[in-house]
C-alpha atoms as a PDB file:
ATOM      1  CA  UNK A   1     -18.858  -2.703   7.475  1.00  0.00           C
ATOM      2  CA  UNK A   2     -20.389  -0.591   9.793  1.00  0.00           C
ATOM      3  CA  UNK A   3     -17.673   2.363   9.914  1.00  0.00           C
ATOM      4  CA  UNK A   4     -17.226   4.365   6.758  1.00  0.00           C
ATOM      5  CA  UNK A   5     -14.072   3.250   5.074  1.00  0.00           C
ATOM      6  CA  UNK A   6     -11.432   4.851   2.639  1.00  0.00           C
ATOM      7  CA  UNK A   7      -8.127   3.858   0.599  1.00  0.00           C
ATOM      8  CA  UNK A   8      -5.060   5.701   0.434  1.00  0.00           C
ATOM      9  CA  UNK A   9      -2.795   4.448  -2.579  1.00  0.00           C
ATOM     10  CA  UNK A  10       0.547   5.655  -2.412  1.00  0.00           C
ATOM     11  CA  UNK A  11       2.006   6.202  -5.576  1.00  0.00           C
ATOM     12  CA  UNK A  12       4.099   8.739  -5.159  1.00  0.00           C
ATOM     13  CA  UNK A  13       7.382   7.816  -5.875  1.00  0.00           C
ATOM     14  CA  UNK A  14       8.991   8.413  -9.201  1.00  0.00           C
ATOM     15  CA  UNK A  15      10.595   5.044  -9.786  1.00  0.00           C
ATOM     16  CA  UNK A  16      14.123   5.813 -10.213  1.00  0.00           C
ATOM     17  CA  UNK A  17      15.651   2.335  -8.691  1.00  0.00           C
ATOM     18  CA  UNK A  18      12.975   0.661 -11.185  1.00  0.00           C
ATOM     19  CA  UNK A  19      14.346   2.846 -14.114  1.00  0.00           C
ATOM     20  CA  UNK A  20      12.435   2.896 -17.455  1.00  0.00           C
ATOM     21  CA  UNK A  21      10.950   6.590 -19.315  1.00  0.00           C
ATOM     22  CA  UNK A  22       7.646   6.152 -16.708  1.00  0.00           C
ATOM     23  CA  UNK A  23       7.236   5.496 -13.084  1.00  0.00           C
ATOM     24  CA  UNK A  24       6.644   2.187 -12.311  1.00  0.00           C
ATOM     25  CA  UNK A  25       2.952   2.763 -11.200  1.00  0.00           C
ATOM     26  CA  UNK A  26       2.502   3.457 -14.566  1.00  0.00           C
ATOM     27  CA  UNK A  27       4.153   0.721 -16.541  1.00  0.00           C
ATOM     28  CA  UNK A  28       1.380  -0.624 -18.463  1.00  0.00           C
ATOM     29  CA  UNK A  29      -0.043  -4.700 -18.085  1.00  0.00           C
ATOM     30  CA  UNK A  30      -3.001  -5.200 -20.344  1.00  0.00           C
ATOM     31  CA  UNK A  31      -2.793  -1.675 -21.613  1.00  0.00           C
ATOM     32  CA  UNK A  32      -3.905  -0.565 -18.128  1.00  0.00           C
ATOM     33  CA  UNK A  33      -1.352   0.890 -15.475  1.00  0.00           C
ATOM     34  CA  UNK A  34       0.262  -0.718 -12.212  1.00  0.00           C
ATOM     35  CA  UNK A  35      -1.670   1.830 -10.416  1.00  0.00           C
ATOM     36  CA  UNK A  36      -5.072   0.461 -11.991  1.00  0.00           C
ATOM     37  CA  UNK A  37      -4.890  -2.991 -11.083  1.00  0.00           C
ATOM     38  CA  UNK A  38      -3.857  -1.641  -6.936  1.00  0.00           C
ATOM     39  CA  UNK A  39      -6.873   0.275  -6.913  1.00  0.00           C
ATOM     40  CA  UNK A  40      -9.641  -2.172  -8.888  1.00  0.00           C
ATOM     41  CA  UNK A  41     -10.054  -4.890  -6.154  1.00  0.00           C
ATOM     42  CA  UNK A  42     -11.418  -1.521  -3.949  1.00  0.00           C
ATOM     43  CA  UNK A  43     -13.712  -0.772  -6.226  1.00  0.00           C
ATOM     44  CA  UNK A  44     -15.254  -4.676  -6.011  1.00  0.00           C
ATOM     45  CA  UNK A  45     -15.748  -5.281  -2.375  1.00  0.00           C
ATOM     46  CA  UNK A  46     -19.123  -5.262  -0.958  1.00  0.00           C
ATOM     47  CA  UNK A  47     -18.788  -1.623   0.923  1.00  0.00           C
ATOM     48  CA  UNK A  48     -18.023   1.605  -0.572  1.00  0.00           C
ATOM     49  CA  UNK A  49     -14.457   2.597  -0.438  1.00  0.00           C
ATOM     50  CA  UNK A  50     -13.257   6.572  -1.069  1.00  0.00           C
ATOM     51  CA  UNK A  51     -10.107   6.329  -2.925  1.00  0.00           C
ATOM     52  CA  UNK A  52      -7.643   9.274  -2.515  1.00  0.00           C
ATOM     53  CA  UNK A  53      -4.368   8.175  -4.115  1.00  0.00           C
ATOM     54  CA  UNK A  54      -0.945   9.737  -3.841  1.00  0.00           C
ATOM     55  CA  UNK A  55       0.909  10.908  -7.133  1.00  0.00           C
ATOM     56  CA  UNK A  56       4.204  12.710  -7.565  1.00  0.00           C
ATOM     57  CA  UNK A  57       2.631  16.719  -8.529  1.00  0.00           C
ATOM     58  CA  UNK A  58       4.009  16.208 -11.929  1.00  0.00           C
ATOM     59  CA  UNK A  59       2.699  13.287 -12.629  1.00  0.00           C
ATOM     60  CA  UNK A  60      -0.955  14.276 -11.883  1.00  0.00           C
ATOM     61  CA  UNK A  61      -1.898  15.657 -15.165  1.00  0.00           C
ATOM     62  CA  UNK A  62      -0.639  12.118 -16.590  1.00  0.00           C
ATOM     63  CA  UNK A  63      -2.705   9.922 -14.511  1.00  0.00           C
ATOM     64  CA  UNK A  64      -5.882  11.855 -16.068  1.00  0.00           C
ATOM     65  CA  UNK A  65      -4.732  11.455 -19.332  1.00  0.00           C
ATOM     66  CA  UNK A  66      -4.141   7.847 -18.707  1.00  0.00           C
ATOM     67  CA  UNK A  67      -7.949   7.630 -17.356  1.00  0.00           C
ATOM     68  CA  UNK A  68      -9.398   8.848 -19.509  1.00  0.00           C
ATOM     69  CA  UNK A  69      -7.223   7.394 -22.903  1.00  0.00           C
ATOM     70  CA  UNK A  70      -7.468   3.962 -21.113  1.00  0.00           C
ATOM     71  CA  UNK A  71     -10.988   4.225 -20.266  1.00  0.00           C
ATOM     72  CA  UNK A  72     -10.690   4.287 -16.585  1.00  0.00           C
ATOM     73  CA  UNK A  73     -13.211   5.738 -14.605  1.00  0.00           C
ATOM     74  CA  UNK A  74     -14.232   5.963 -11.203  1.00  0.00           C
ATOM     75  CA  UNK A  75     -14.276   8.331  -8.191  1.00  0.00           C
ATOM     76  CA  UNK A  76     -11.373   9.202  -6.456  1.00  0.00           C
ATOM     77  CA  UNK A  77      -9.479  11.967  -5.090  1.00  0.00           C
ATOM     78  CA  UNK A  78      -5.636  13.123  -6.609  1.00  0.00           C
ATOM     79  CA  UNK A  79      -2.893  14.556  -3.615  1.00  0.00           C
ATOM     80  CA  UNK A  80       0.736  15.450  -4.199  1.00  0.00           C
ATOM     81  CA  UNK A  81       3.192  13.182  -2.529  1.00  0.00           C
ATOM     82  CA  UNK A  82       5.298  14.606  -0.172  1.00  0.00           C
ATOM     83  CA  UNK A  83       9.270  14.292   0.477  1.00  0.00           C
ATOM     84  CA  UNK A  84       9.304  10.830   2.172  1.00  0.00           C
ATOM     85  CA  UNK A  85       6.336   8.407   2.331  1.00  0.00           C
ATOM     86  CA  UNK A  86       5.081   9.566   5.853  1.00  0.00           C
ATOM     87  CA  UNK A  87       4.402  13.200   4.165  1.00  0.00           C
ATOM     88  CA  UNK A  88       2.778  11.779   0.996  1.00  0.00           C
ATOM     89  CA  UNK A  89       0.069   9.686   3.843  1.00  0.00           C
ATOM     90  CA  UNK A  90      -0.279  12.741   5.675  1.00  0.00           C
ATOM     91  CA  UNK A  91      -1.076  15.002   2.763  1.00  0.00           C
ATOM     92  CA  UNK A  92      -3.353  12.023   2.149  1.00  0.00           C
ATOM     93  CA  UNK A  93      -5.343  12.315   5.549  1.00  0.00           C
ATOM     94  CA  UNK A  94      -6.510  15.662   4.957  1.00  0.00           C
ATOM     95  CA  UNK A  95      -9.767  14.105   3.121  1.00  0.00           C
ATOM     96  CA  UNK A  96      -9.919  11.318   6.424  1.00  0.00           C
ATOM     97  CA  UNK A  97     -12.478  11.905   8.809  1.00  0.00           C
ATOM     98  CA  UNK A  98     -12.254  10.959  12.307  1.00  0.00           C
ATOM     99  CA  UNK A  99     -14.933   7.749  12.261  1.00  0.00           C
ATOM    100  CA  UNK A 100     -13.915   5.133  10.135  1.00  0.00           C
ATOM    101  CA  UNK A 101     -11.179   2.486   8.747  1.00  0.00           C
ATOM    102  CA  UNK A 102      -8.256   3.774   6.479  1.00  0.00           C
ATOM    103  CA  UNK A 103      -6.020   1.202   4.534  1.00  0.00           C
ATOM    104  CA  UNK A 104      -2.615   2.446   3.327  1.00  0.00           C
ATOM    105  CA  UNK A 105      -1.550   0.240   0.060  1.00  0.00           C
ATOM    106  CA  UNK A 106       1.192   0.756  -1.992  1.00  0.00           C
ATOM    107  CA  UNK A 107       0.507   1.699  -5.858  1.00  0.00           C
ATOM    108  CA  UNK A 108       2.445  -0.922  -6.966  1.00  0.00           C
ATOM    109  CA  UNK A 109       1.002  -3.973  -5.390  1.00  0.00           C
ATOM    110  CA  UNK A 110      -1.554  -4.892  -7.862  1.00  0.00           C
ATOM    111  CA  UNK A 111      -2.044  -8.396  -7.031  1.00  0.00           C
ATOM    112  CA  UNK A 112      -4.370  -8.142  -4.254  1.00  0.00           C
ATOM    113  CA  UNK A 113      -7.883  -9.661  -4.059  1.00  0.00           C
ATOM    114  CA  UNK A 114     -11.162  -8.752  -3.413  1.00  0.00           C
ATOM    115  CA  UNK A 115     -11.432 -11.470  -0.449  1.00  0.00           C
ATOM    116  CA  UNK A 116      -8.128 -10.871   1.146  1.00  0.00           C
ATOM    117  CA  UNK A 117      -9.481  -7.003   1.274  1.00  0.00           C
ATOM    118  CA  UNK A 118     -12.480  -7.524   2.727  1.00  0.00           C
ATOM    119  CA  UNK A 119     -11.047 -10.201   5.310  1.00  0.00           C
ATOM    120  CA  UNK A 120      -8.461  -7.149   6.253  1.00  0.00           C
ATOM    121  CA  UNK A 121     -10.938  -4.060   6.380  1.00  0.00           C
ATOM    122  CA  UNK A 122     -13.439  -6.967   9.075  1.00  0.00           C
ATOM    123  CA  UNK A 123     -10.118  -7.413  11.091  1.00  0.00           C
ATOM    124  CA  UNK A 124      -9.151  -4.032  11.286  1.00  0.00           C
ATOM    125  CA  UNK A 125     -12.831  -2.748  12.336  1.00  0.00           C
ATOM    126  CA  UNK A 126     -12.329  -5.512  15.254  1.00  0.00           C
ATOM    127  CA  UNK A 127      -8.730  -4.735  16.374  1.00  0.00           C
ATOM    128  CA  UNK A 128      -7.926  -0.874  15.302  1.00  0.00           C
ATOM    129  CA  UNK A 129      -4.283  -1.445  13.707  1.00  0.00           C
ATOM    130  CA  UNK A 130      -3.853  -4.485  11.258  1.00  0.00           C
ATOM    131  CA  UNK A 131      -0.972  -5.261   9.477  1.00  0.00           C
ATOM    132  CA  UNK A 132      -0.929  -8.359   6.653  1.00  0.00           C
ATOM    133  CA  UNK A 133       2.406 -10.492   7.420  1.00  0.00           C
ATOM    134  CA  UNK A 134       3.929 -13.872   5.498  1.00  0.00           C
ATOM    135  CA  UNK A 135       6.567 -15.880   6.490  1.00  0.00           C
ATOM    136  CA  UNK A 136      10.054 -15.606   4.878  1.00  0.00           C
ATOM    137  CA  UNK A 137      10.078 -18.199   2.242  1.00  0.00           C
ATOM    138  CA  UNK A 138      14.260 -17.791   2.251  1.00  0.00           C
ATOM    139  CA  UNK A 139      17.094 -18.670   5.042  1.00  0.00           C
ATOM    140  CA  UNK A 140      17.923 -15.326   6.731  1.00  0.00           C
ATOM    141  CA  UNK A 141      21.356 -14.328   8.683  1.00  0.00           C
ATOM    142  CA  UNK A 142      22.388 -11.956  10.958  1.00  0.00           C
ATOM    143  CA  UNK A 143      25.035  -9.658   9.512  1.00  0.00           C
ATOM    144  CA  UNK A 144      27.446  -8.467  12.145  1.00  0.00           C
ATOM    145  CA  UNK A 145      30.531  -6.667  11.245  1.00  0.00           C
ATOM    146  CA  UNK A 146      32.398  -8.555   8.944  1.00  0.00           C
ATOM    147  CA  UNK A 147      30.928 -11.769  10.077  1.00  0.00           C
ATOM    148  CA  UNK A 148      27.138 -13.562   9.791  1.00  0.00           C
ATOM    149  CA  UNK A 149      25.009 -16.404  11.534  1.00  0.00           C
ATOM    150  CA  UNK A 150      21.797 -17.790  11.048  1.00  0.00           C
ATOM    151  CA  UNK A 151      18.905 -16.582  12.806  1.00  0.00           C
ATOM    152  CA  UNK A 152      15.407 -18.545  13.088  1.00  0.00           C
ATOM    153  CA  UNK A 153      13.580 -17.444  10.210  1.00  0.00           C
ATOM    154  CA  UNK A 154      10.077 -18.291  12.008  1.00  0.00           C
ATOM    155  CA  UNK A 155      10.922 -15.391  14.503  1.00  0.00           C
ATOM    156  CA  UNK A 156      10.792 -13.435  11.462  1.00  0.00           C
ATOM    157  CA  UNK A 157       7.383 -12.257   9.193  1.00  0.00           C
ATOM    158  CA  UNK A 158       7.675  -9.764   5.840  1.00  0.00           C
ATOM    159  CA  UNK A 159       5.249  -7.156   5.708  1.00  0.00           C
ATOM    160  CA  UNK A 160       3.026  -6.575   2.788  1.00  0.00           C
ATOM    161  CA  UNK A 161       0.275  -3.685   2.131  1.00  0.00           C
ATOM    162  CA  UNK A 162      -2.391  -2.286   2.880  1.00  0.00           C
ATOM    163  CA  UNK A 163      -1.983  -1.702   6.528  1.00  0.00           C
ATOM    164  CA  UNK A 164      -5.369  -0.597   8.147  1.00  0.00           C
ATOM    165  CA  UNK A 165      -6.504   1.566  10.602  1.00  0.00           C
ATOM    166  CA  UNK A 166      -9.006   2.991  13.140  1.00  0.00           C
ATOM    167  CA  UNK A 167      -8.780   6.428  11.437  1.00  0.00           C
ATOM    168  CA  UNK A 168      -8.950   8.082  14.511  1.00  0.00           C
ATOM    169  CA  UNK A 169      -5.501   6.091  15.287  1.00  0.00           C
ATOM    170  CA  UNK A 170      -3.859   6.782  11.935  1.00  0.00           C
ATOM    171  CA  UNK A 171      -5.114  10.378  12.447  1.00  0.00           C
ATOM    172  CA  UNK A 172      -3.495  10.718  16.268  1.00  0.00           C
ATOM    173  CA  UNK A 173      -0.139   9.068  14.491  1.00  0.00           C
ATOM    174  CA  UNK A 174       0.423  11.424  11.524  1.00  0.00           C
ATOM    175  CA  UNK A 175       0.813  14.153  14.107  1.00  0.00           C
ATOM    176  CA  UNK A 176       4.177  13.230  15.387  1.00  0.00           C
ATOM    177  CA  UNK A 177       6.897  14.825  13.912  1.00  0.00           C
ATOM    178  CA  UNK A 178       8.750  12.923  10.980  1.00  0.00           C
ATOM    179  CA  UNK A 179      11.530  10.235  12.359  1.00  0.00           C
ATOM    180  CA  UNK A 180      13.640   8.326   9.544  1.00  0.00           C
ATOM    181  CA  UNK A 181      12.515   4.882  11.595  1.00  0.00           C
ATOM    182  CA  UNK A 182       8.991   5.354  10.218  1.00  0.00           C
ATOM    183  CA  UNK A 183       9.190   3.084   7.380  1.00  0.00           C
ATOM    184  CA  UNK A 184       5.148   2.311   7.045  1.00  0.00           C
ATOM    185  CA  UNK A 185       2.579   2.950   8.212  1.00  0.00           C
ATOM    186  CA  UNK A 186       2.597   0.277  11.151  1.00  0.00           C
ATOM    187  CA  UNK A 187       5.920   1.887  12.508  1.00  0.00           C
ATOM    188  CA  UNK A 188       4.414   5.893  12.270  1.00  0.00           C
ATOM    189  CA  UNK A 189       1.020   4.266  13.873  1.00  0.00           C
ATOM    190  CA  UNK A 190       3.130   1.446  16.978  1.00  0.00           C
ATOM    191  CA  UNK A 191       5.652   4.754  17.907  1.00  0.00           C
ATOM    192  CA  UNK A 192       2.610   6.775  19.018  1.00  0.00           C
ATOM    193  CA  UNK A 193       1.855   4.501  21.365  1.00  0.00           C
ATOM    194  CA  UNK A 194      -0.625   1.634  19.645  1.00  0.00           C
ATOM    195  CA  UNK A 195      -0.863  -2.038  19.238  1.00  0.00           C
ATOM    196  CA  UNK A 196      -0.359  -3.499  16.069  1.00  0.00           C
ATOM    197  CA  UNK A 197      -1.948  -6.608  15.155  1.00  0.00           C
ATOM    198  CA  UNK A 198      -0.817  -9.410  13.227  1.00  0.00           C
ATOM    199  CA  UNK A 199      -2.605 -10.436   9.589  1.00  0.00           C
ATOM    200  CA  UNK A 200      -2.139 -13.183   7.177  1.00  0.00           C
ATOM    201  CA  UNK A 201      -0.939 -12.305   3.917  1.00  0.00           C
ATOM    202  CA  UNK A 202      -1.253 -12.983   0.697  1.00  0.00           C
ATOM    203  CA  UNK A 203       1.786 -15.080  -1.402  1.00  0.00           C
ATOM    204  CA  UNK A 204       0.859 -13.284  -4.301  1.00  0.00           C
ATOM    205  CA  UNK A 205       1.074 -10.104  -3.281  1.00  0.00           C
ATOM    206  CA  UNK A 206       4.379  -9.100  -4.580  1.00  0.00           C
ATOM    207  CA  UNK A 207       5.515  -5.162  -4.385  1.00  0.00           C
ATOM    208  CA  UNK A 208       7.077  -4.639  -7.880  1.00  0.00           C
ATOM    209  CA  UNK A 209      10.336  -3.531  -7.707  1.00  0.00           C
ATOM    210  CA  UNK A 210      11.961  -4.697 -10.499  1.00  0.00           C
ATOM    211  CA  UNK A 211      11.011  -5.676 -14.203  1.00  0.00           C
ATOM    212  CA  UNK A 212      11.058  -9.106 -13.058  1.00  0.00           C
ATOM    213  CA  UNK A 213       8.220  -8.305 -10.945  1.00  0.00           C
ATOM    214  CA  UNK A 214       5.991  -6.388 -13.561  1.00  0.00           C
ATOM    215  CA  UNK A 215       6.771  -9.654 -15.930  1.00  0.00           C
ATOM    216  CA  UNK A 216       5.479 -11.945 -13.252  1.00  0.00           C
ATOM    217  CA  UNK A 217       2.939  -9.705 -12.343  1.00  0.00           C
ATOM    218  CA  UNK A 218       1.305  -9.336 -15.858  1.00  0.00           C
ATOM    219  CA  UNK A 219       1.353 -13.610 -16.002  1.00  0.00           C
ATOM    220  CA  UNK A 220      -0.962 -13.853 -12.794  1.00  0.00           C
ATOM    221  CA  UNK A 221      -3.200 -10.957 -14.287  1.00  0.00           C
ATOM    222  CA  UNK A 222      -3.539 -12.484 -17.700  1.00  0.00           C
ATOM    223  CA  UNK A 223      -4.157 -15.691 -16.265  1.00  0.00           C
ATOM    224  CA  UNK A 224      -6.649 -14.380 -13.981  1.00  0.00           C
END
């Protein structure tokens, strides 16, 4: 990589769909956290990453217990979230500079892989504004009132993280004001203006949601 390059891990939600005493981020697998395995493959590819990851303020204190208790250790920078998911990234951007390649990945994705990274942070260095996209496995329909009907599910792609960035385009997007549309990071980044291209994904990189997830999640890591 020829641009200097950085990771923002959102983990700033406090889980309360999920339920459970902890955030989900922090649910353990292998007596590590969620937020752990999100952040190793970073820490393997063949460039230096900065990390800055996203926590909920009172959660902060936690993670560094959990570091150092779990014998975690590596460099990285701690922000507050913010009150939706487009303030937590742009709290997050404070430590971006203008030349370089941002990816945006949720906490609690910890599936990814060190290839499918570096095969995203390439693309994104090439196009400005990648996005990783998989086809929906399931039949989809159109809801419409109190009726449905089938629509062509090939028309269709569901989008993982990270999402990556120029940083100078990331940078340029975070300063629109807030809109509830912005959804990602792709959305904040395509409203100011900026083509987004189209990734492949990777199957296995499930966001966990539910228990189910952190159950299936902890297989492929054990197995791994």
């Amino acid at each position: 990589m020829a641009e200097k390059c950085y990771a923002i891990i959102v983990a700033g939600g406090t889980g309360s769909r999920f339920g459970g005493e902890i955030p989900k981020q922090f649910c353990l697998i292998n007596d590590k956290p969620v937020l752990w395995y999100s952040v190793k493959p970073f820490l393997a590819l063949t460039f230096p990453v900065e990390i800055i990851i996203v926590l909920p303020a009172q959660y902060t204190e936690y993670w560094q217990e959990q570091c150092l208790t779990k014998g975690i250790n590596f460099s990285h920078k701690v922000v507050a979230g913010g009150i939706t998911r487009f303030h937590s990234v742009k709290n997050a951007l404070r430590y971006v500079e203008e030349d370089g390649v941002v990816a945006v990945h949720d906490g609690v994705r910890p599936l990814i892989t060190v290839p499918f990274l570096e095969y995203l942070y390439g693309m994104a260095e090439e196009k400005g504004a990648v996005i990783p996209v998989v086809l929906p496995s399931d039949s989809l329909r159109r809801v419409e009132n109190s009726s449905s009907r089938r629509v062509d599910r090939s028309n269709y792609r569901m989008v993982q993280t990270p999402q990556l960035f120029s940083s100078r385009i990331l940078l340029d997007a975070y300063e629109q004001a807030y809109l509830t549309d912005f959804t990602d990071d792709a959305t904040v980044v395509q409203y100011a203006g900026n083509e987004i291209f189209l990734a492949e994904g990777l199957t296995r990189n499930i966001k966990i949601t539910c228990k189910e997830d952190l159950e299936i999640a902890e297989r492929v890591i054990s197995a791994s």
